[in-house]
PDB file of N, CA and C in Angstrom:
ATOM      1  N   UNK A   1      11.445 -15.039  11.502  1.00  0.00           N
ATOM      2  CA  UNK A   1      10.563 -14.340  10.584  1.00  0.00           C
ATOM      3  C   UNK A   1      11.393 -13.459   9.656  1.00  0.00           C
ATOM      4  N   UNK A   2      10.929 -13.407   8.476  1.00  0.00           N
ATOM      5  CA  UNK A   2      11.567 -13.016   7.423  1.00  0.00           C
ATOM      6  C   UNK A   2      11.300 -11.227   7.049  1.00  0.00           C
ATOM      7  N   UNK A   3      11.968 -10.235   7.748  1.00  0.00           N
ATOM      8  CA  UNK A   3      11.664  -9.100   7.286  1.00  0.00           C
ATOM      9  C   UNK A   3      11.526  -8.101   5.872  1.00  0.00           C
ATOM     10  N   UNK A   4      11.148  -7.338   5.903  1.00  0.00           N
ATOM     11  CA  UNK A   4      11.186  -6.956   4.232  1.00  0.00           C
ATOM     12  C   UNK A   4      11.103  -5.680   4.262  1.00  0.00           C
ATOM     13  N   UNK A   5      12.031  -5.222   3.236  1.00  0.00           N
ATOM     14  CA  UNK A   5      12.509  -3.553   3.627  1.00  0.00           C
ATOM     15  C   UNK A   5      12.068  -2.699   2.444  1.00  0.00           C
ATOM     16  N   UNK A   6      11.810  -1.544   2.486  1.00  0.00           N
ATOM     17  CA  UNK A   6      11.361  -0.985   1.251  1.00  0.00           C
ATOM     18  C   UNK A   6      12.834  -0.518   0.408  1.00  0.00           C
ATOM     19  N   UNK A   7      13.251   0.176  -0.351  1.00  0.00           N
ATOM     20  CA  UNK A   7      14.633   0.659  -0.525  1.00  0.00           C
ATOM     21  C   UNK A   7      15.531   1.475   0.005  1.00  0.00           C
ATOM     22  N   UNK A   8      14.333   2.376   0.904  1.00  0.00           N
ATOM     23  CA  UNK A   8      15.354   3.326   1.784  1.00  0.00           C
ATOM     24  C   UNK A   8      16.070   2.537   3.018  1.00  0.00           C
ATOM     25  N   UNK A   9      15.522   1.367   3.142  1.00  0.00           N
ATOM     26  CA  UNK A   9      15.453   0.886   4.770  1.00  0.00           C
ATOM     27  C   UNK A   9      16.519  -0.270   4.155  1.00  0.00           C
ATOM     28  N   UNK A  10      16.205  -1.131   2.658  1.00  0.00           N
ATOM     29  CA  UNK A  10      17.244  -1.897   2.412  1.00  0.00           C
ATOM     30  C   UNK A  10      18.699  -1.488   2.354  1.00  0.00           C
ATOM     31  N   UNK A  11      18.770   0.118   1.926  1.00  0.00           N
ATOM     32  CA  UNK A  11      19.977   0.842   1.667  1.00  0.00           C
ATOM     33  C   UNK A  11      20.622   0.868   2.844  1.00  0.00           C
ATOM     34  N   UNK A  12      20.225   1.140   4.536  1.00  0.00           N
ATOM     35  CA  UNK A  12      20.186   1.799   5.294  1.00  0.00           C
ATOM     36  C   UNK A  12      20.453   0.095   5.809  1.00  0.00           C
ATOM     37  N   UNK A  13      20.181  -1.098   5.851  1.00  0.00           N
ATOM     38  CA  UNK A  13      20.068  -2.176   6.236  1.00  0.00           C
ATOM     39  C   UNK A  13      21.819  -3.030   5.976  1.00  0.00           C
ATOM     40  N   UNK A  14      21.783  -2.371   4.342  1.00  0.00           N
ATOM     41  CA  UNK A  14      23.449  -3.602   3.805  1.00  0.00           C
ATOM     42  C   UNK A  14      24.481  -2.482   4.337  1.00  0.00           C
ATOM     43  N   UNK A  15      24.273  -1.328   4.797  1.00  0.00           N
ATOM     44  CA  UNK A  15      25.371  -0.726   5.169  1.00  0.00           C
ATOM     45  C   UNK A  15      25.854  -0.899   6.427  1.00  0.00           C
ATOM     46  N   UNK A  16      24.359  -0.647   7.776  1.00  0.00           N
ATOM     47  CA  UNK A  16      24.949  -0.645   8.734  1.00  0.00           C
ATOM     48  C   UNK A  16      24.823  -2.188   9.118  1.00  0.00           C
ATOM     49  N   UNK A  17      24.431  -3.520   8.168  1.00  0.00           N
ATOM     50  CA  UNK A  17      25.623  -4.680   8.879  1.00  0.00           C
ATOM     51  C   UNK A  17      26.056  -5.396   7.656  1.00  0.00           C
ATOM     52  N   UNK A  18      26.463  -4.676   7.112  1.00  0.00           N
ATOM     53  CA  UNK A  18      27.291  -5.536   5.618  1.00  0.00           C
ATOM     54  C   UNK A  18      28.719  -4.353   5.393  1.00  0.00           C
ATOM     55  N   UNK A  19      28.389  -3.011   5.860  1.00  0.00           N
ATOM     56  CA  UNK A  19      29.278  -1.995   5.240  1.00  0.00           C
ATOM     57  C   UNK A  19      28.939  -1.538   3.843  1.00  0.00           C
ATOM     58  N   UNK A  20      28.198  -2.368   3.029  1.00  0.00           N
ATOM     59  CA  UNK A  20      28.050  -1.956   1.752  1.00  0.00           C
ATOM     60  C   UNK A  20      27.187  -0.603   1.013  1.00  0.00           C
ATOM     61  N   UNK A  21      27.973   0.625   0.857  1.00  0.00           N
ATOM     62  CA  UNK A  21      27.158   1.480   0.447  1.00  0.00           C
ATOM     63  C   UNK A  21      26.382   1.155  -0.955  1.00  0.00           C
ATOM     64  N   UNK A  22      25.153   1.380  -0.421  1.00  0.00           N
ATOM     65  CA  UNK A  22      24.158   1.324  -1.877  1.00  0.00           C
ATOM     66  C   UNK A  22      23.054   1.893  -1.513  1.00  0.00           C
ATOM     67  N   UNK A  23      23.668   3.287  -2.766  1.00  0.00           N
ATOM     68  CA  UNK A  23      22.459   4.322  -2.190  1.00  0.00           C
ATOM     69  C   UNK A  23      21.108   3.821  -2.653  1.00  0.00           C
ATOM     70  N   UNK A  24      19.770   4.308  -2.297  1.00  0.00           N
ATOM     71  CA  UNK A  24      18.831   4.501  -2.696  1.00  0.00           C
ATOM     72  C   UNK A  24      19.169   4.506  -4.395  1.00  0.00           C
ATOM     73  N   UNK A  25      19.582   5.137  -5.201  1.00  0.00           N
ATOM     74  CA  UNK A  25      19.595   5.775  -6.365  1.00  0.00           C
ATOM     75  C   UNK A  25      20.196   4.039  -6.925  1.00  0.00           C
ATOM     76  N   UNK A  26      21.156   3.855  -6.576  1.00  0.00           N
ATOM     77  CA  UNK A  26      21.994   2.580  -6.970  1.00  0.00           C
ATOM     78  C   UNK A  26      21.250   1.185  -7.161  1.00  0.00           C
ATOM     79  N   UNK A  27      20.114   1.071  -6.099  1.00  0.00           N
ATOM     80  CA  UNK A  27      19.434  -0.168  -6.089  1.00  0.00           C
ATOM     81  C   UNK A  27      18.529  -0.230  -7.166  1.00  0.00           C
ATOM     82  N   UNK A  28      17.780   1.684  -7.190  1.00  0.00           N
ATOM     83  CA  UNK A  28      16.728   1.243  -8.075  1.00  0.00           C
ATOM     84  C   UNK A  28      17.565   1.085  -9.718  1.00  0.00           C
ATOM     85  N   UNK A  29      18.670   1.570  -9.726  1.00  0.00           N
ATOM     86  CA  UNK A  29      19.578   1.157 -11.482  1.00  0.00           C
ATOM     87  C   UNK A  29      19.661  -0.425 -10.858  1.00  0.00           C
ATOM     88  N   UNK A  30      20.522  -0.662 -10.279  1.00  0.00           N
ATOM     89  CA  UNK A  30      20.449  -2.376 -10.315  1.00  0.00           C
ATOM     90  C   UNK A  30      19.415  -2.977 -10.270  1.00  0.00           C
ATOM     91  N   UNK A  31      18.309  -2.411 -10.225  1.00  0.00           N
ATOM     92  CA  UNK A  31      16.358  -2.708  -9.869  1.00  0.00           C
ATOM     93  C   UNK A  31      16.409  -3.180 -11.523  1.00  0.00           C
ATOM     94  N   UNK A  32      16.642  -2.086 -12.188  1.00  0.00           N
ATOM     95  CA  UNK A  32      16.345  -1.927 -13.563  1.00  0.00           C
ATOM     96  C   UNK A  32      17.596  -2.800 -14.663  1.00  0.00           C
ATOM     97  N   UNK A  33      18.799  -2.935 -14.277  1.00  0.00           N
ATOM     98  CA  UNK A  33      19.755  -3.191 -15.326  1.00  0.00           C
ATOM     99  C   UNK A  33      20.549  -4.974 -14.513  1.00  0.00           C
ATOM    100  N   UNK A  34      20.040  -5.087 -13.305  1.00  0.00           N
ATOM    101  CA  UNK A  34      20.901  -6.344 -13.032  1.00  0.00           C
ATOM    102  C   UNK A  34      21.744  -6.043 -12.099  1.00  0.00           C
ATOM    103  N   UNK A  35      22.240  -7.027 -11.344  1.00  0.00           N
ATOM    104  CA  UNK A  35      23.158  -7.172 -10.388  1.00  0.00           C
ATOM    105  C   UNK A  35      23.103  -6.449  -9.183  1.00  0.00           C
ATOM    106  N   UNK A  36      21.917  -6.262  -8.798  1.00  0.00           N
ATOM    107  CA  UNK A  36      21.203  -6.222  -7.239  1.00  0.00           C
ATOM    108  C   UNK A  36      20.969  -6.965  -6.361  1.00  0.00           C
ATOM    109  N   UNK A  37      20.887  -6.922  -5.006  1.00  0.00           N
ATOM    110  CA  UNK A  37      19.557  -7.968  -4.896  1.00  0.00           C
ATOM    111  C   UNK A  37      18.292  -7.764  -5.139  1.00  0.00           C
ATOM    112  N   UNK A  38      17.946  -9.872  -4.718  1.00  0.00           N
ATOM    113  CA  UNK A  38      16.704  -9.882  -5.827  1.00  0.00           C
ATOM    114  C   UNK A  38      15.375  -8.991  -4.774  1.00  0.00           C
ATOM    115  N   UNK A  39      14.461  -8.564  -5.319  1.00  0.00           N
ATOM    116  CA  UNK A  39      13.334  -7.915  -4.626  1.00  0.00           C
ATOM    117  C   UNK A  39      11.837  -8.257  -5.177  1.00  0.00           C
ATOM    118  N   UNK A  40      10.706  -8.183  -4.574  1.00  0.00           N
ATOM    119  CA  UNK A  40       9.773  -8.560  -4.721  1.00  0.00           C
ATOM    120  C   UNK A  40       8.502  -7.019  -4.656  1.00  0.00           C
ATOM    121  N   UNK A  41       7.412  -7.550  -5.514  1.00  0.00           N
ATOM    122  CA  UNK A  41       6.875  -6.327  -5.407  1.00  0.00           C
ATOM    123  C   UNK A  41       5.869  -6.033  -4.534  1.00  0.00           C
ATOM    124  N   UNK A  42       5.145  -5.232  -3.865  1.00  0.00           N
ATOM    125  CA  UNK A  42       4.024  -5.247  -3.225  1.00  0.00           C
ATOM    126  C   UNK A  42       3.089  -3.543  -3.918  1.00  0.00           C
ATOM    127  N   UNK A  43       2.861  -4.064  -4.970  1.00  0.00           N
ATOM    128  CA  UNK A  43       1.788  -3.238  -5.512  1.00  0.00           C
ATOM    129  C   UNK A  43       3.068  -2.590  -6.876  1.00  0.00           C
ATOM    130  N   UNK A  44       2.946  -1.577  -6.829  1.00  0.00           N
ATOM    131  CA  UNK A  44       4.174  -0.389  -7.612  1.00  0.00           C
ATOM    132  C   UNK A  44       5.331  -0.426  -6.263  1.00  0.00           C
ATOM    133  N   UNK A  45       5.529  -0.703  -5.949  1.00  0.00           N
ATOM    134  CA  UNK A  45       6.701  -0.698  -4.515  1.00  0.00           C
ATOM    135  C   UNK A  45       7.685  -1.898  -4.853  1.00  0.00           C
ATOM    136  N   UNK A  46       8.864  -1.981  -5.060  1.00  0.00           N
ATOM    137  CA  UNK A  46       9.581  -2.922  -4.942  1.00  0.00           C
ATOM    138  C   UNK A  46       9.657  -3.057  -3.076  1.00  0.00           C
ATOM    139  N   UNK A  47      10.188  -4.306  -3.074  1.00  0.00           N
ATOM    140  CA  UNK A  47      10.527  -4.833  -1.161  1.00  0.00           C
ATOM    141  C   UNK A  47      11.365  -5.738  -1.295  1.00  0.00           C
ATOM    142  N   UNK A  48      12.654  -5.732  -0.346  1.00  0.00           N
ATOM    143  CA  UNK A  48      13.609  -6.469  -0.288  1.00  0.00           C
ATOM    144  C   UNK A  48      13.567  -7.408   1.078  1.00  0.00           C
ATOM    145  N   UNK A  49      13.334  -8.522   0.523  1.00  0.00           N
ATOM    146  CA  UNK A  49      13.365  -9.760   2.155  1.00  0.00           C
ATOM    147  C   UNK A  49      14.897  -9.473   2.584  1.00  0.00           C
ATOM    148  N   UNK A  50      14.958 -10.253   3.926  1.00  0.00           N
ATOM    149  CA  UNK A  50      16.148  -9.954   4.327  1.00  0.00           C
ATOM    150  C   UNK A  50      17.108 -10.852   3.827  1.00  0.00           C
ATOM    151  N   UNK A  51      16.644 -11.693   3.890  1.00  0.00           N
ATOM    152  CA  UNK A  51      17.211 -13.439   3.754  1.00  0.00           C
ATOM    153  C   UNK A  51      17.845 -13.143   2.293  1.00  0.00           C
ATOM    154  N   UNK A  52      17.314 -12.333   1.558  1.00  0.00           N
ATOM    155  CA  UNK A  52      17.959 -11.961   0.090  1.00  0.00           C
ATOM    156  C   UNK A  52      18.675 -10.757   0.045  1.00  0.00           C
ATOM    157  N   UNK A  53      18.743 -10.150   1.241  1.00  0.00           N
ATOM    158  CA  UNK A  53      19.485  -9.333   1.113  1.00  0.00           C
ATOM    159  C   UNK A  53      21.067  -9.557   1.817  1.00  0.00           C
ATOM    160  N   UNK A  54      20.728 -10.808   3.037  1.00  0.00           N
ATOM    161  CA  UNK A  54      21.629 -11.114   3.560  1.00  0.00           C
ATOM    162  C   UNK A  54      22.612 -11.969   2.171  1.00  0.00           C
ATOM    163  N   UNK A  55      22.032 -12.924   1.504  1.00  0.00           N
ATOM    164  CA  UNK A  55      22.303 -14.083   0.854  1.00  0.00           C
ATOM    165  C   UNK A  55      23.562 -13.006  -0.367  1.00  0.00           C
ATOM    166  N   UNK A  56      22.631 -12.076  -0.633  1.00  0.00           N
ATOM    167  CA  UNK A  56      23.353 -10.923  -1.775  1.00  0.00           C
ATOM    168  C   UNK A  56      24.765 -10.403  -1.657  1.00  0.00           C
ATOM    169  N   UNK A  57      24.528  -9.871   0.014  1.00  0.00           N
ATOM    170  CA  UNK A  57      25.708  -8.845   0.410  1.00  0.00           C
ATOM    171  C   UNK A  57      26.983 -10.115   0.331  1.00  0.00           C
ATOM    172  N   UNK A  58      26.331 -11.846   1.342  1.00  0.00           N
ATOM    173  CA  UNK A  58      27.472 -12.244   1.702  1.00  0.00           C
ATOM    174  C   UNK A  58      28.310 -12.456   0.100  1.00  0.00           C
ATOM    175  N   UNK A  59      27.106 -12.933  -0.559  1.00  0.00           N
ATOM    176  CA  UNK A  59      27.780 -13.416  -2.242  1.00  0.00           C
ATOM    177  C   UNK A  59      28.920 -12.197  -2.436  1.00  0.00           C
ATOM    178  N   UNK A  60      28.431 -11.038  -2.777  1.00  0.00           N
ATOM    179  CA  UNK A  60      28.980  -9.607  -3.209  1.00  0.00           C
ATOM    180  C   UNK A  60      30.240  -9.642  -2.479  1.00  0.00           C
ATOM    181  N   UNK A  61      30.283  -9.450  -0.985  1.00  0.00           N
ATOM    182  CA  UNK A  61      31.473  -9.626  -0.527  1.00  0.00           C
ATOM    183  C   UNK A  61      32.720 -10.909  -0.501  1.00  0.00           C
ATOM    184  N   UNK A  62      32.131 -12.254  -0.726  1.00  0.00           N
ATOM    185  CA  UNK A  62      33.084 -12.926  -1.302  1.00  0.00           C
ATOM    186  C   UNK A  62      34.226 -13.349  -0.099  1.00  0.00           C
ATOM    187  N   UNK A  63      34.921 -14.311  -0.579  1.00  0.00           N
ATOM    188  CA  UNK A  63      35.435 -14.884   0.727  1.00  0.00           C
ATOM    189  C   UNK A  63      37.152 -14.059   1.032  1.00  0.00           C
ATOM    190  N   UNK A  64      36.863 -14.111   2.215  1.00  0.00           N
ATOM    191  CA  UNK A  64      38.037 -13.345   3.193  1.00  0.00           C
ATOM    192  C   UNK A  64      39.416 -13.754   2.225  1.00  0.00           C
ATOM    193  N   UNK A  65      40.012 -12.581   2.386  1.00  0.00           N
ATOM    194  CA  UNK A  65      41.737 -12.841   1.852  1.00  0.00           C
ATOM    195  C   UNK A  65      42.324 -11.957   2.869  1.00  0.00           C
ATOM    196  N   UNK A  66      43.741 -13.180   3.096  1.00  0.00           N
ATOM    197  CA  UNK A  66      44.804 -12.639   4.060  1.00  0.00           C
ATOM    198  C   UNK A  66      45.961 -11.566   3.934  1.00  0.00           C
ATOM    199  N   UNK A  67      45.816 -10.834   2.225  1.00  0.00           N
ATOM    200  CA  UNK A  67      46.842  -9.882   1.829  1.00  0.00           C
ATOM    201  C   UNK A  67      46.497  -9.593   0.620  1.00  0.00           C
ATOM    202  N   UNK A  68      46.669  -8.236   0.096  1.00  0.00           N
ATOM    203  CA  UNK A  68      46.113  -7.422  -0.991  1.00  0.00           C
ATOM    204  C   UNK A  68      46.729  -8.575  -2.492  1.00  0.00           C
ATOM    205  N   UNK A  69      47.770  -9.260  -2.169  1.00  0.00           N
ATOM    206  CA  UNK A  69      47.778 -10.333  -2.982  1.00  0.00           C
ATOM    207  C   UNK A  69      47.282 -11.457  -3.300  1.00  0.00           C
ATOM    208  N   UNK A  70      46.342 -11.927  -2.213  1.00  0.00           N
ATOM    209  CA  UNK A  70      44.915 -12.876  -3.046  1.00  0.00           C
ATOM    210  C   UNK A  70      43.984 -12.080  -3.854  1.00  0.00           C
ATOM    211  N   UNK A  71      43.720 -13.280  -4.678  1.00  0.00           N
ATOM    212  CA  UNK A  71      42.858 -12.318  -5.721  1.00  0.00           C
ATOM    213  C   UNK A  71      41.820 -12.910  -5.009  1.00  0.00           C
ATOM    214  N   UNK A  72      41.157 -12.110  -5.192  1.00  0.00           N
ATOM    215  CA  UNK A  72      39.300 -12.698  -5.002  1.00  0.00           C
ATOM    216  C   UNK A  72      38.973 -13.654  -5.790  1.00  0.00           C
ATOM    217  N   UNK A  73      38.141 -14.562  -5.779  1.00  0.00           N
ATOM    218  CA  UNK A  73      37.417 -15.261  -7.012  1.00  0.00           C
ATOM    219  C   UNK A  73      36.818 -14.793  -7.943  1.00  0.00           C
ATOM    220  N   UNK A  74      36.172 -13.726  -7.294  1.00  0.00           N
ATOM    221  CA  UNK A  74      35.122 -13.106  -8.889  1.00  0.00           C
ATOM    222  C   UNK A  74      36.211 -12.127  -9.408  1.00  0.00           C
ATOM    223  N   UNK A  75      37.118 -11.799  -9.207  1.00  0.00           N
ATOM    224  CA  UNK A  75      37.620 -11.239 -10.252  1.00  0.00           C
ATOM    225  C   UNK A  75      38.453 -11.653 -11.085  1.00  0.00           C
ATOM    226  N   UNK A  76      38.836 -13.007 -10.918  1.00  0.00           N
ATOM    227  CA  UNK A  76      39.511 -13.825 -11.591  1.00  0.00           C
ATOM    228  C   UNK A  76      39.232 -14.140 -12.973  1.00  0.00           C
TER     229      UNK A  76
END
């Protein structure tokens, strides 16, 4: 089953199993300007499924490198 978090709980969700800080304040600018994850609304409330939040963080974090000398892909 597919959970769905409001923003305090999504914030509170990519940190403690992704590591990724993103405050409250941060999601709702990426809410508004891009490059968040995606969220859905339930009334005036944005809600973040998990499955999109999981899908987000793994994208964001990007694949493992063995020394500060691989570059990542996205920054290439």
């Amino acid at each position: 089953m597919n959970r769905h978090y409001r923003r305090a709980h999504a914030s509170i969700y990519l940190k403690d199993n992704y590591g990724i800080h993103a405050a409250v304040g941060t999601l709702a600018k990426w809410a508004s300007i891009g490059g968040g994850p995606p969220f859905h609304y339930d009334g005036r409330f944005p809600i973040y499924a998990q499955d999109d939040l999981d899908a987000w963080a793994v994208e964001r974090l990007g694949k493992a490198v063995r020394s500060t000398s691989d570059t990542p892909e996205a920054a290439v």
